[in-house]
C-alpha atoms as a PDB file:
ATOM      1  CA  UNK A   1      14.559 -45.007 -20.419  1.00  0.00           C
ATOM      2  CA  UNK A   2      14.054 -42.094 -22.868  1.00  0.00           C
ATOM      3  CA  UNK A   3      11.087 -40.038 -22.001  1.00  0.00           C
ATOM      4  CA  UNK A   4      10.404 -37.168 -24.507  1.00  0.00           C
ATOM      5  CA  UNK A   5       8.049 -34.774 -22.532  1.00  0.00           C
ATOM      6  CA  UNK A   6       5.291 -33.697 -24.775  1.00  0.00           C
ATOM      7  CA  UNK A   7       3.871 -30.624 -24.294  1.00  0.00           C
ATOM      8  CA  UNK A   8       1.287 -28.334 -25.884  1.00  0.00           C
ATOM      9  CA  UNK A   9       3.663 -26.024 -26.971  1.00  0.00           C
ATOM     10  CA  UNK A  10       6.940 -25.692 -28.689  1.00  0.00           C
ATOM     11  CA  UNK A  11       9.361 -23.922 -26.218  1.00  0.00           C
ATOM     12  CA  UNK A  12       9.165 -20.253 -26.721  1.00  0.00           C
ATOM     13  CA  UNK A  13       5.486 -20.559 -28.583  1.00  0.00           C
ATOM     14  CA  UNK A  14       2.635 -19.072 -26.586  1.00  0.00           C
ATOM     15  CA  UNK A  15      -0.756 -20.236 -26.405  1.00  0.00           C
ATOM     16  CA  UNK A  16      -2.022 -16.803 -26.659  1.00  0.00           C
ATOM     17  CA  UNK A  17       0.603 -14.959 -29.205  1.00  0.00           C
ATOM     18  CA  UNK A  18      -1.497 -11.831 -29.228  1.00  0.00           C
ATOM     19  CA  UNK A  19      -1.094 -11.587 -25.705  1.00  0.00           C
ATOM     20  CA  UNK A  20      -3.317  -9.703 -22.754  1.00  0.00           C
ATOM     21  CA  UNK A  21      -5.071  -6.640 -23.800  1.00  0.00           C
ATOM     22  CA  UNK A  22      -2.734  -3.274 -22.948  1.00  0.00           C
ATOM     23  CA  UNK A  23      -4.229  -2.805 -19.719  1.00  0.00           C
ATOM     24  CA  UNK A  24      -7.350  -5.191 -18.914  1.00  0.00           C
ATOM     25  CA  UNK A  25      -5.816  -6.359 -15.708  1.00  0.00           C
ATOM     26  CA  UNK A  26      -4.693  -3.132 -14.028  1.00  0.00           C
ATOM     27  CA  UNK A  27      -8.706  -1.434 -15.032  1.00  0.00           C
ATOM     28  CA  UNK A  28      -9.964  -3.556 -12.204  1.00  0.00           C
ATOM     29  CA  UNK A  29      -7.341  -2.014  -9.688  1.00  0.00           C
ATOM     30  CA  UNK A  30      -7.584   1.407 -11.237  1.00  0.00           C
ATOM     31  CA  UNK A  31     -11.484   1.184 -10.533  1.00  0.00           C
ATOM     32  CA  UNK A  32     -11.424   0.284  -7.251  1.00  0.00           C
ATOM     33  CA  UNK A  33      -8.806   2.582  -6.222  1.00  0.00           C
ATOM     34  CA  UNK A  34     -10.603   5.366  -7.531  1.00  0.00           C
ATOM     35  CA  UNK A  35     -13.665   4.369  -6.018  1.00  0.00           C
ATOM     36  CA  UNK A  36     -11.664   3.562  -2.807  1.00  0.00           C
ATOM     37  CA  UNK A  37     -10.107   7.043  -2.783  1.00  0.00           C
ATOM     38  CA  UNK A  38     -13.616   8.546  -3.234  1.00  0.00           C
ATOM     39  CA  UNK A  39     -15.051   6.319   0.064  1.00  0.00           C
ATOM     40  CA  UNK A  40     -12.083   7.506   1.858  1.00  0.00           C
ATOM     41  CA  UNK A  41     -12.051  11.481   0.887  1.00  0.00           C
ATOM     42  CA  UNK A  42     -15.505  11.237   2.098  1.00  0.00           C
ATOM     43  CA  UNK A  43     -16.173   8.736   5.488  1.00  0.00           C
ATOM     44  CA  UNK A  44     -12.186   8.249   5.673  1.00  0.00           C
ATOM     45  CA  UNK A  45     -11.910  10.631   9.225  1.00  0.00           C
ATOM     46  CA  UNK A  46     -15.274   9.217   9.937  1.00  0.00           C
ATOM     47  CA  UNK A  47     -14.101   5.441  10.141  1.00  0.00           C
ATOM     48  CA  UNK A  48     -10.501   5.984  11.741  1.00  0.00           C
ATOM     49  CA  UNK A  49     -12.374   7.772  14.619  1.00  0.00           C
ATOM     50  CA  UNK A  50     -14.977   4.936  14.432  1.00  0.00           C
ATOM     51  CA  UNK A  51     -12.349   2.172  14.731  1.00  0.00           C
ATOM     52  CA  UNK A  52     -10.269   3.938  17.514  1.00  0.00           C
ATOM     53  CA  UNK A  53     -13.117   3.851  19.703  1.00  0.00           C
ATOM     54  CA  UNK A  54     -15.174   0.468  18.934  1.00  0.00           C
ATOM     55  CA  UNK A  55     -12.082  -1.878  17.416  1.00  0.00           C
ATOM     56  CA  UNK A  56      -8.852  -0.624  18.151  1.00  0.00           C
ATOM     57  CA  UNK A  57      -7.030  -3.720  17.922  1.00  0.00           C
ATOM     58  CA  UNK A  58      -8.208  -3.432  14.019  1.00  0.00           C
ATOM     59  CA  UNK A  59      -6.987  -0.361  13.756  1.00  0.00           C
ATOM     60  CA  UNK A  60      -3.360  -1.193  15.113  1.00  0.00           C
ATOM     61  CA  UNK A  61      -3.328  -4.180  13.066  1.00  0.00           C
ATOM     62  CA  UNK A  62      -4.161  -2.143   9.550  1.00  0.00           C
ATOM     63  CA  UNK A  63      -1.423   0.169  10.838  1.00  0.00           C
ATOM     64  CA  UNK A  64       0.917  -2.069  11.329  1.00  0.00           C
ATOM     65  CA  UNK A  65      -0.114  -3.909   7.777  1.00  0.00           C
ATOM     66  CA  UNK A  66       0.732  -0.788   5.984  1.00  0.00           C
ATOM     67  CA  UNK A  67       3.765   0.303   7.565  1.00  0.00           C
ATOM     68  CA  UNK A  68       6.998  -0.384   5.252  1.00  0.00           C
ATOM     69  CA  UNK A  69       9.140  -3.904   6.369  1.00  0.00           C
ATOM     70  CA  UNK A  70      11.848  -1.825   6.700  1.00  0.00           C
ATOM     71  CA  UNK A  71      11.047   0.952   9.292  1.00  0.00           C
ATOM     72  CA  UNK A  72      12.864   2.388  11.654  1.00  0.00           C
ATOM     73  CA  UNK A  73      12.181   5.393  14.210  1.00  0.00           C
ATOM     74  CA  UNK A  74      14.650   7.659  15.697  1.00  0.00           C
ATOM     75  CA  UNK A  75      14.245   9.052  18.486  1.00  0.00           C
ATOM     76  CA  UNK A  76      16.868  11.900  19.855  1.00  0.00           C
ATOM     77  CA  UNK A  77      16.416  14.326  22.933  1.00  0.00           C
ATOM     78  CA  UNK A  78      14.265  16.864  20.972  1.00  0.00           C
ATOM     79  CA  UNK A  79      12.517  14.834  17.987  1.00  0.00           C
ATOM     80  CA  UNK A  80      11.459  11.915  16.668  1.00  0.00           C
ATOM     81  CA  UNK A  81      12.820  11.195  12.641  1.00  0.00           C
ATOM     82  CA  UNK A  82      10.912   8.152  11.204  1.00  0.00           C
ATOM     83  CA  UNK A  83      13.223   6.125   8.538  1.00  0.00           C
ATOM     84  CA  UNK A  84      11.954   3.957   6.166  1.00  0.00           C
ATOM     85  CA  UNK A  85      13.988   2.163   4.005  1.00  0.00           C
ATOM     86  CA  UNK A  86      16.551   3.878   5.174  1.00  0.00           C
ATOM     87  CA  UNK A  87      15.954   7.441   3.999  1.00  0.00           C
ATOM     88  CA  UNK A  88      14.341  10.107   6.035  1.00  0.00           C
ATOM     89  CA  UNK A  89      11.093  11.063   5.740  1.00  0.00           C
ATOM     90  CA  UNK A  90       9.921  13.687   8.158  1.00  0.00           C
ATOM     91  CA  UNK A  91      10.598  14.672  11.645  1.00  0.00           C
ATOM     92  CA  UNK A  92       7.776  14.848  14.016  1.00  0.00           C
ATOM     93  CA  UNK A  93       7.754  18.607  14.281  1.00  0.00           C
ATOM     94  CA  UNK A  94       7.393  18.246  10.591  1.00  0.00           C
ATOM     95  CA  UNK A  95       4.986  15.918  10.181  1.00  0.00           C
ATOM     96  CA  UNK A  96       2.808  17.051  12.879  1.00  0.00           C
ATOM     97  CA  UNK A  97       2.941  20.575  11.406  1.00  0.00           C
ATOM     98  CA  UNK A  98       2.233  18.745   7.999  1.00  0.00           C
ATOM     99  CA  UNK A  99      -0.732  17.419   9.360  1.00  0.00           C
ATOM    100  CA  UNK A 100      -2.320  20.657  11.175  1.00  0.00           C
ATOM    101  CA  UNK A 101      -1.753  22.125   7.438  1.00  0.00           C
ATOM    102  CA  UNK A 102      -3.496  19.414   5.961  1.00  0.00           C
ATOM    103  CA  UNK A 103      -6.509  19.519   8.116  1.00  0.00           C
ATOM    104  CA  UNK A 104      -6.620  23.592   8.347  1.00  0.00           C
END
């Protein structure tokens, strides 16, 4: 038997040629990132120190969603060197003095 598969479309033809708007699906994610970043800048400490002492499972398990896949610590005699993808990032003298910086 000799089906011919009708479709809608000829191949290559698009049922919408003009296409998405330049940026109508990324507005959504720039808005809520903004407003996200605002939330954070503002209860972000707040809710870390919230979760740490009512739902730390929670916390772990956001941790661990937003680590890399590929991430690797080192640890030597003096410091600890965290690797992701396979490039270093910062030791943990670094990062910790990083961090008191940050929060000075």
């Amino acid at each position: 038997m000799n089906k011919s598969k009708s479709t809608q479309f000829q191949k290559g033809q698009s049922g919408n040629p003009a296409g998405r708007p330049v940026g109508s699906r990324n507005k959504l994610s720039e808005d809520f990132l903004s407003d996200f970043c605002a939330a954070w800048s503002k209860f972000g400490t707040e809710a870390l120190e919230y979760m740490a002492q009512h739902e730390p499972v929670k916390l772990v398990q956001a941790a661990v969603q937003i680590l890399p896949k590929d991430f690797q610590v080192h640890v030597d005699a003096d410091q600890v060197q965290w690797v992701i993808n396979a490039a270093p990032v910062l030791s943990s003298d670094d990062w910790f003095k990083q961090a008191k910086e940050e929060t000075s």
